[in-house]
C-alpha atoms as a PDB file:
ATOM      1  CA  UNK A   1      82.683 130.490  11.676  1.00  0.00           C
ATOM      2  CA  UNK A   2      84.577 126.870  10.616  1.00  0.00           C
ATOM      3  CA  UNK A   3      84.182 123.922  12.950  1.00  0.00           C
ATOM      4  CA  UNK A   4      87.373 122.388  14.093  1.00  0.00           C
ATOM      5  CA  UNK A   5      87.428 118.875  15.573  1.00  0.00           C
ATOM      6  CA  UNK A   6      89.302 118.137  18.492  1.00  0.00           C
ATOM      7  CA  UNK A   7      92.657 116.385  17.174  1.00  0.00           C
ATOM      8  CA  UNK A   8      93.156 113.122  19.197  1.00  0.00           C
ATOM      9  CA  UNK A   9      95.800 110.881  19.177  1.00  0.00           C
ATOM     10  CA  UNK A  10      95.111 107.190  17.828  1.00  0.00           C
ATOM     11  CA  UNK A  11      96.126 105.255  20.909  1.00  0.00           C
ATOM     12  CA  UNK A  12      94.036 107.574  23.375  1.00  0.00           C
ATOM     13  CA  UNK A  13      91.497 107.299  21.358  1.00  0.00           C
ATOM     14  CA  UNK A  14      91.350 103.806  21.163  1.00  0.00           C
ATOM     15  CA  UNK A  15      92.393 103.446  24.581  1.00  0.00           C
ATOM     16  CA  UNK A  16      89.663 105.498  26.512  1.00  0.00           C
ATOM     17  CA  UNK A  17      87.153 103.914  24.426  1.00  0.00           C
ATOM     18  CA  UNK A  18      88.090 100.894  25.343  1.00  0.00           C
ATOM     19  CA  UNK A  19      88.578 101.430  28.867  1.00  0.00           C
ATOM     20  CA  UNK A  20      85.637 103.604  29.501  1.00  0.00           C
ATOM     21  CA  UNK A  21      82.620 102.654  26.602  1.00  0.00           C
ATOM     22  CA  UNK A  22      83.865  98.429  26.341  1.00  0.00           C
ATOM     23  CA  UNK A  23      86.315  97.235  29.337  1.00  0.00           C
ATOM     24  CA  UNK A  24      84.927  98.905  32.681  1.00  0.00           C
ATOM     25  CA  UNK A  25      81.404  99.363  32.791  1.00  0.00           C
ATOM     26  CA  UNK A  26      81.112  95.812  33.070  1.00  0.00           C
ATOM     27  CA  UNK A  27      77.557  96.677  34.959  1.00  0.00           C
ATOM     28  CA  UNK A  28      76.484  98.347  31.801  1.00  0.00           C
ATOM     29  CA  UNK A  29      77.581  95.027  29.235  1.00  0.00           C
ATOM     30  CA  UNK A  30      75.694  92.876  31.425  1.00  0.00           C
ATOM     31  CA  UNK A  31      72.445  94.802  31.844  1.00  0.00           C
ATOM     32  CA  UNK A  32      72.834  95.796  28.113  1.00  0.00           C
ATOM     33  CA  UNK A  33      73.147  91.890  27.818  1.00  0.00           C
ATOM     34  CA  UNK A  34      69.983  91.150  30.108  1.00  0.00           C
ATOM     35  CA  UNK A  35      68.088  93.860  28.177  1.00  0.00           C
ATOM     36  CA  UNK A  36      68.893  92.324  25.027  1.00  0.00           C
ATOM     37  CA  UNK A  37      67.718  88.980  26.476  1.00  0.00           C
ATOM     38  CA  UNK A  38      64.751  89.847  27.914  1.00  0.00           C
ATOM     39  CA  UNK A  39      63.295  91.450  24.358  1.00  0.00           C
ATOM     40  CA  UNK A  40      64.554  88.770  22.161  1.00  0.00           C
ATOM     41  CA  UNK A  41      63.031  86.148  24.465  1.00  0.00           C
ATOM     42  CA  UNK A  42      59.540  88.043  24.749  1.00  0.00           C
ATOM     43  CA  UNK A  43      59.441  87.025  21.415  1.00  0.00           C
ATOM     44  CA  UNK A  44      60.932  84.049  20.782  1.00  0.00           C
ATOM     45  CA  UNK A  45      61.334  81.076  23.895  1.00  0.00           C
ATOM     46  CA  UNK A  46      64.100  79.735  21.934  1.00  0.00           C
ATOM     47  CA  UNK A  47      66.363  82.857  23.438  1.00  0.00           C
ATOM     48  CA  UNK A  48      64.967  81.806  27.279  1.00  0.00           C
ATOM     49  CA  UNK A  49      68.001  78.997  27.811  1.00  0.00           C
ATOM     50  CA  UNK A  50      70.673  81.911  26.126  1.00  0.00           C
ATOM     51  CA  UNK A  51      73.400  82.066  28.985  1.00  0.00           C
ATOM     52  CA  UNK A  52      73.492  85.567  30.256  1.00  0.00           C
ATOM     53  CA  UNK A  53      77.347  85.675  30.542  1.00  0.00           C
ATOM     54  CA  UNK A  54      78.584  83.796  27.562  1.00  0.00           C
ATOM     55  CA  UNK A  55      76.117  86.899  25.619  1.00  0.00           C
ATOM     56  CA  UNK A  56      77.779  89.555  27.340  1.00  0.00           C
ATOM     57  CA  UNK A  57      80.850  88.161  26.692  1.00  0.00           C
ATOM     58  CA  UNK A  58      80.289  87.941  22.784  1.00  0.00           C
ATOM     59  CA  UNK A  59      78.656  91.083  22.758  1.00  0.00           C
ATOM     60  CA  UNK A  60      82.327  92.560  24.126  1.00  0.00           C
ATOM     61  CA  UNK A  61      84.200  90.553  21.597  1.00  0.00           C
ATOM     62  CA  UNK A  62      81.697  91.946  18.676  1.00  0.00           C
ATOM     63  CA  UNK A  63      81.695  95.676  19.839  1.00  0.00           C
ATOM     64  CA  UNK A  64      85.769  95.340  20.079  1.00  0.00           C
ATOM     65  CA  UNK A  65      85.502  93.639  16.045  1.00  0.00           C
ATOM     66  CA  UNK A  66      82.563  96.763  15.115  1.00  0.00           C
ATOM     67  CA  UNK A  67      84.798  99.034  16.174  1.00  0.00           C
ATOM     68  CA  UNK A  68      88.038  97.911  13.923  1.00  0.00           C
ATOM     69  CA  UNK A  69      84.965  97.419  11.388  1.00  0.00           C
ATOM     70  CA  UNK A  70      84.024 101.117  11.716  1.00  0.00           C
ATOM     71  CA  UNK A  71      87.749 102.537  12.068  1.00  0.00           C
ATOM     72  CA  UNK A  72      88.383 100.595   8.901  1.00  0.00           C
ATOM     73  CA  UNK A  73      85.180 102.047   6.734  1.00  0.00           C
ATOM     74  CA  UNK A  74      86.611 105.694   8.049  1.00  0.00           C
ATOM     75  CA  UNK A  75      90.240 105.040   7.278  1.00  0.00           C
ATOM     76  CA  UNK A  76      90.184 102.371   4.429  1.00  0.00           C
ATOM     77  CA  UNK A  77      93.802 100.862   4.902  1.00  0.00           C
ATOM     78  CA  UNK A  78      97.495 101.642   5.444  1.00  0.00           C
ATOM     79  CA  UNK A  79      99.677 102.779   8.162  1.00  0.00           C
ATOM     80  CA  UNK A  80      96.595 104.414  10.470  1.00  0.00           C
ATOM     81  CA  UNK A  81      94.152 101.335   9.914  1.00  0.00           C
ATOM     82  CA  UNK A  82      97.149  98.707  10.934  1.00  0.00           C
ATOM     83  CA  UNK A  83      98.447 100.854  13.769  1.00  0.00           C
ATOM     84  CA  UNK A  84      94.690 100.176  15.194  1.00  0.00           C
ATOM     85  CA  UNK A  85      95.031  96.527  15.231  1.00  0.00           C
ATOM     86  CA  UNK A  86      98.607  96.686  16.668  1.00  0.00           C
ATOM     87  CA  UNK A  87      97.487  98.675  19.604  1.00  0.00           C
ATOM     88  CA  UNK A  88      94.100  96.538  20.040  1.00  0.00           C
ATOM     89  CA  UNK A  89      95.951  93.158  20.150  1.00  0.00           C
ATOM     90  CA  UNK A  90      98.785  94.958  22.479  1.00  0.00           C
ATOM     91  CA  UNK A  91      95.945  96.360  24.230  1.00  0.00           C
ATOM     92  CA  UNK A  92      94.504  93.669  25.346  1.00  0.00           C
ATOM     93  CA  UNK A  93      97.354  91.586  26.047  1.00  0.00           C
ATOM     94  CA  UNK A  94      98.410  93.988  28.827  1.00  0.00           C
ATOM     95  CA  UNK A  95      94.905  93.484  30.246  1.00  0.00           C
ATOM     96  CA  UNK A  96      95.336  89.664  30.212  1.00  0.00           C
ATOM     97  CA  UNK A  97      92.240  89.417  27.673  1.00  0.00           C
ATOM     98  CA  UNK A  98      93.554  87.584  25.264  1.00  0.00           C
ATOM     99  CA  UNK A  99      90.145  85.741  24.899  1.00  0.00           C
ATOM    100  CA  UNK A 100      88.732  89.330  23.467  1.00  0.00           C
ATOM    101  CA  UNK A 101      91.401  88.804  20.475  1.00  0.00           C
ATOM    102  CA  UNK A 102      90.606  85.565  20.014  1.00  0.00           C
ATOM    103  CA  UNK A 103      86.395  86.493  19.679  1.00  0.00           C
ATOM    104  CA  UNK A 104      87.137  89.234  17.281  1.00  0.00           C
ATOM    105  CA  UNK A 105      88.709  86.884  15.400  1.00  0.00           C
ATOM    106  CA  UNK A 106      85.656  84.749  15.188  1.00  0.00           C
ATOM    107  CA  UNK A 107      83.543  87.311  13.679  1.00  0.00           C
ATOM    108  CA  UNK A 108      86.292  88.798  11.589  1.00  0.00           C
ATOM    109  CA  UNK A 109      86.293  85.719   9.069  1.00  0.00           C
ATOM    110  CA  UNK A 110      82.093  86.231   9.103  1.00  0.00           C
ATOM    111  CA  UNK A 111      82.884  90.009   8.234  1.00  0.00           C
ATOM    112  CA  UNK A 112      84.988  88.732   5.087  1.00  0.00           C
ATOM    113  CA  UNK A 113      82.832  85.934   4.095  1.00  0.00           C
ATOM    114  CA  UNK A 114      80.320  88.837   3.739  1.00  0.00           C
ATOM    115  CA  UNK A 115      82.287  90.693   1.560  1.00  0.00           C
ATOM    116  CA  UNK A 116      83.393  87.711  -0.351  1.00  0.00           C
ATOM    117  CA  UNK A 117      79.101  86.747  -0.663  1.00  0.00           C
ATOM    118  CA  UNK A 118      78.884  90.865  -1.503  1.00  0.00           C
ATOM    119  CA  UNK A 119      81.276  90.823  -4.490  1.00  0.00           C
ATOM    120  CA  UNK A 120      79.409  87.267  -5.987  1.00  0.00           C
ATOM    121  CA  UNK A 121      76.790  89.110  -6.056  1.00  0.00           C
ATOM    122  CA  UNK A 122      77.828  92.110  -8.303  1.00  0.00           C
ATOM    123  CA  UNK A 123      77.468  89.920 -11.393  1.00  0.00           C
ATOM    124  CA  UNK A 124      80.224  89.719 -14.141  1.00  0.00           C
ATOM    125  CA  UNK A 125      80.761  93.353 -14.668  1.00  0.00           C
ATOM    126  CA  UNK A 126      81.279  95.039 -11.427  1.00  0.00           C
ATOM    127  CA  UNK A 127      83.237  91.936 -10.136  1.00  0.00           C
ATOM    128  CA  UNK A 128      86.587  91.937 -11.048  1.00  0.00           C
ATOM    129  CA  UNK A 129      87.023  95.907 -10.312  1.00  0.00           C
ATOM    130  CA  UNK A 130      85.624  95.511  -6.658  1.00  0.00           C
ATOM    131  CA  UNK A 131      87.697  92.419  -6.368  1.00  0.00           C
ATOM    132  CA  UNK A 132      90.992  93.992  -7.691  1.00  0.00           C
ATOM    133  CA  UNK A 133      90.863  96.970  -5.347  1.00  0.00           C
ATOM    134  CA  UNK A 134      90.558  94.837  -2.722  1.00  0.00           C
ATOM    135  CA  UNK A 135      93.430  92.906  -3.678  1.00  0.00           C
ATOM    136  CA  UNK A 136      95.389  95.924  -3.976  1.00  0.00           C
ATOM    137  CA  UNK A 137      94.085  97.517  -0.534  1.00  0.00           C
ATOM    138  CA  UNK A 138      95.571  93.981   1.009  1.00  0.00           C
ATOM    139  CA  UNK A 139      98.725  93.803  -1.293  1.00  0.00           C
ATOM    140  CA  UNK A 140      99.380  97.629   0.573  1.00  0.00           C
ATOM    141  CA  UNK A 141      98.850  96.814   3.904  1.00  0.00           C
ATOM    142  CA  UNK A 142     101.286  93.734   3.539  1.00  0.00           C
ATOM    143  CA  UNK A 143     103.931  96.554   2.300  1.00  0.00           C
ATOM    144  CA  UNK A 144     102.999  98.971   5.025  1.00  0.00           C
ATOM    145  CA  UNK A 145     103.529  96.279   7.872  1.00  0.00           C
ATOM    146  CA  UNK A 146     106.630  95.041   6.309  1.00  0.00           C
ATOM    147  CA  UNK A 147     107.439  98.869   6.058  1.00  0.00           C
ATOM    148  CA  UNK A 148     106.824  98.925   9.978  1.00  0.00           C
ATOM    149  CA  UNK A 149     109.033  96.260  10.432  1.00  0.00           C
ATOM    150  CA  UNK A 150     106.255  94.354  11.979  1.00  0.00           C
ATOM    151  CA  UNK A 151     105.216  90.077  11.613  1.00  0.00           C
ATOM    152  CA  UNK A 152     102.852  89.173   8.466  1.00  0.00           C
ATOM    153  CA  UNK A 153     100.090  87.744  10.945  1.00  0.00           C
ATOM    154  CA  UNK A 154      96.636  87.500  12.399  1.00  0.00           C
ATOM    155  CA  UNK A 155      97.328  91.259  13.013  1.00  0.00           C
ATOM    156  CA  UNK A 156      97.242  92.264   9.841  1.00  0.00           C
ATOM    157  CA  UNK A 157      94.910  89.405   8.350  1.00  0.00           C
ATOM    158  CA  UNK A 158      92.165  90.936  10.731  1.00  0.00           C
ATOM    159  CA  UNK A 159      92.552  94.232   8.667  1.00  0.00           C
ATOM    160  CA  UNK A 160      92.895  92.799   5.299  1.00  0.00           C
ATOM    161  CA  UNK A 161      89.654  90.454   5.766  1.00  0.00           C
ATOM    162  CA  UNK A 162      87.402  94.176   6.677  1.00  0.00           C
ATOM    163  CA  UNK A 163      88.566  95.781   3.370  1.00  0.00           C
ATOM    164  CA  UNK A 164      86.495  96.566   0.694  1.00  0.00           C
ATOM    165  CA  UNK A 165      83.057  95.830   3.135  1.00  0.00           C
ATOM    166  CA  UNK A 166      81.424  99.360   2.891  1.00  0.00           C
ATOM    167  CA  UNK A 167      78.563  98.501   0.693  1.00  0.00           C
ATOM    168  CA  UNK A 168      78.418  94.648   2.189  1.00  0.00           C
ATOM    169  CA  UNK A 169      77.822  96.463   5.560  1.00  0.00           C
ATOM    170  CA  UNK A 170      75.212  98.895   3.943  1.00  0.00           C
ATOM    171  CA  UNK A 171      73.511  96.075   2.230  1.00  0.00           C
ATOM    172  CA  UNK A 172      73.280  93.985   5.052  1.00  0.00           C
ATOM    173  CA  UNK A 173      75.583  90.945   4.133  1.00  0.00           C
ATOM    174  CA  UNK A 174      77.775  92.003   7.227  1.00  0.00           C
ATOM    175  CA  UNK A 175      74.959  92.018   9.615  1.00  0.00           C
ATOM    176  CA  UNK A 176      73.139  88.878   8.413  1.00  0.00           C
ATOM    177  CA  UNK A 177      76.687  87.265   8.736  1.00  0.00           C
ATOM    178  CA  UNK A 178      77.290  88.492  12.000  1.00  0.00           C
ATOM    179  CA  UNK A 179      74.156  87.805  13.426  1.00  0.00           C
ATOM    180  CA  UNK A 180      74.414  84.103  11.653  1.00  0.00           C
ATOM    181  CA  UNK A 181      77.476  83.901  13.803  1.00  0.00           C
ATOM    182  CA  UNK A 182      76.360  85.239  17.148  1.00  0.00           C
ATOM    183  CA  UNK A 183      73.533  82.728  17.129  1.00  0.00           C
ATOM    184  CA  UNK A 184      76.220  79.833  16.644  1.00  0.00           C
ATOM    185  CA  UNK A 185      77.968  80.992  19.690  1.00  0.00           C
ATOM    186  CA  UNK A 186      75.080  80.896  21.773  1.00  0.00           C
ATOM    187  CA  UNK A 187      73.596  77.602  20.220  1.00  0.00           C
ATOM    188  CA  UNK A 188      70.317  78.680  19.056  1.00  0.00           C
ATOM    189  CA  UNK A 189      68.494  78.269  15.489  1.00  0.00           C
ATOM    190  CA  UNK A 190      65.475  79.162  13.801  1.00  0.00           C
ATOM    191  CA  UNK A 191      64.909  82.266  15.376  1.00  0.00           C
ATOM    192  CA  UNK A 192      61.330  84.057  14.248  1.00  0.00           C
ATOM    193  CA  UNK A 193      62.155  87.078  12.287  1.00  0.00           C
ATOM    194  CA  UNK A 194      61.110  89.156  15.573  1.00  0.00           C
ATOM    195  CA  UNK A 195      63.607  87.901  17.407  1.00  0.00           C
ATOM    196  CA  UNK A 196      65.959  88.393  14.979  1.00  0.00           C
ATOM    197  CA  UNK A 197      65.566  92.187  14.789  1.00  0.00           C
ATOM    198  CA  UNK A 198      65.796  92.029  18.477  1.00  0.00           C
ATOM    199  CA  UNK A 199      69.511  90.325  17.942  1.00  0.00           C
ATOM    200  CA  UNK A 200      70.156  92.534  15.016  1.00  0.00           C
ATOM    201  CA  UNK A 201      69.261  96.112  16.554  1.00  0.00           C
ATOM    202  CA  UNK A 202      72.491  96.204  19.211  1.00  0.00           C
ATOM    203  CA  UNK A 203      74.776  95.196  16.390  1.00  0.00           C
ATOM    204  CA  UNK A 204      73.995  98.194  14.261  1.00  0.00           C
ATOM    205  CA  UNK A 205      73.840 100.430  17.553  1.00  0.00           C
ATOM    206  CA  UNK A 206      77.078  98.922  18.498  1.00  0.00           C
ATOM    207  CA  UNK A 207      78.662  99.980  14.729  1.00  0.00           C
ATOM    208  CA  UNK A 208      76.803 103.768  15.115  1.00  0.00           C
ATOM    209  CA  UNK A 209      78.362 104.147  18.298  1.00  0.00           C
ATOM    210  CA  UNK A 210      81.900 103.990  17.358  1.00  0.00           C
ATOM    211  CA  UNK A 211      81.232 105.608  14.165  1.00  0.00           C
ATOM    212  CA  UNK A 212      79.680 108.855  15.839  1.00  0.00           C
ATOM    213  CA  UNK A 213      82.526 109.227  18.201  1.00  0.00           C
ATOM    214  CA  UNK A 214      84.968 108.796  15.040  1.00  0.00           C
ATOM    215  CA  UNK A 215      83.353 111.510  13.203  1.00  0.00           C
ATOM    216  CA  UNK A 216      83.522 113.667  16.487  1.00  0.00           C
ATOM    217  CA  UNK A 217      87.444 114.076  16.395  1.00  0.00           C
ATOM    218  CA  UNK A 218      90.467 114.023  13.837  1.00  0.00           C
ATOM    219  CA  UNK A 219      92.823 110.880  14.441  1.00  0.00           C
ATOM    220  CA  UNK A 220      95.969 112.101  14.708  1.00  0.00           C
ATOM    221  CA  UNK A 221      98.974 109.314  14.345  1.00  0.00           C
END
């Protein structure tokens, strides 16, 4: 007997997600937050002065970013993968969080720079292919938003900068970038490597989660 996956539409997809995994169980972000906390600082004291709300808070902005990462390794790029960031920025303009945007952006440049320290790593050979087709994927998506009649911007550079960052996510660039990052926002350094797979852990758990409940349904446009 065949499986069939529920069909879902992009935008309530992305929408009850949001609303009911990100946005609303606020209770859950901050014990998730005070959990995370706790462990990282049982073994390393540097994590004790951490402020408890400004690492909620970036742990929102990087599951919103891990979930355009995860849509994006699913999808790849064009009209489906753009239509995503449309409705996230619209999204949460409507719910006056613009400051969620502006976080996702933060960790969206360490996302590329991953990928960019990924393909100098690949050595003369591999290099200019993996480069190319990423070029390409971007040159696309610049002619599917113009297509869609919709601005050149921050929209679509947020898309363009997670292309190509399949293997830089499997090979741990992304998350040794993204933790790098995290740890800037909360002002810490020099964290023991213990600590560091306490940090690490809920990043990759943040990723699987969105990828699971992608692989649960068919997007539907």
């Amino acid at each position: 007997m065949g499986f069939f996956k529920q069909k879902v539409n992009l935008e309530d997809f992305c929408r009850d997600f949001y609303d009911n995994i990100i946005i609303n169980p606020v209770d859950f972000m901050r014990e998730y937050a005070e959990n995370l906390k706790k462990g990282a600082t049982s073994v390393d004291q540097k994590f004790v002065d951490v402020d408890l709300n400004k690492l909620k808070n970036e742990l929102i902005f990087l599951q919103f970013e891990l979930f355009a990462l995860a849509f994006t390794h699913k999808f790849i790029s064009g009209k489906i993968v753009i239509a995503q960031s449309i409705f996230t920025k619209n999204y949460l303009q409507q719910k006056n969080k613009n400051e969620i945007w502006n976080g996702m952006g933060y960790y969206n440049e360490y996302i590329n720079l991953a990928t960019l320290y990924w393909l100098s790593s690949l050595g003369k050979i591999n290099l200019p292919f993996n480069q190319n087709m990423r070029k390409d994927l971007a040159e696309d998506n610049i002619k599917v938003a113009k297509d869609m009649a919709i601005n050149i911007d921050e929209v679509v550079q947020f898309v363009n900068n997670r292309l190509w960052s399949e293997n830089s996510w499997r090979q741990n660039f992304v998350i040794r970038e993204l933790l790098q990052a995290i740890c800037g926002k909360l002002n810490i350094q020099g964290l023991n490597k213990e600590a560091i797979i306490q940090l690490g852990s809920p990043i990759i758990a943040l990723y699987e989660i969105v990828k699971k409940s992608l692989d649960d349904v068919k997007i539907i446009e």
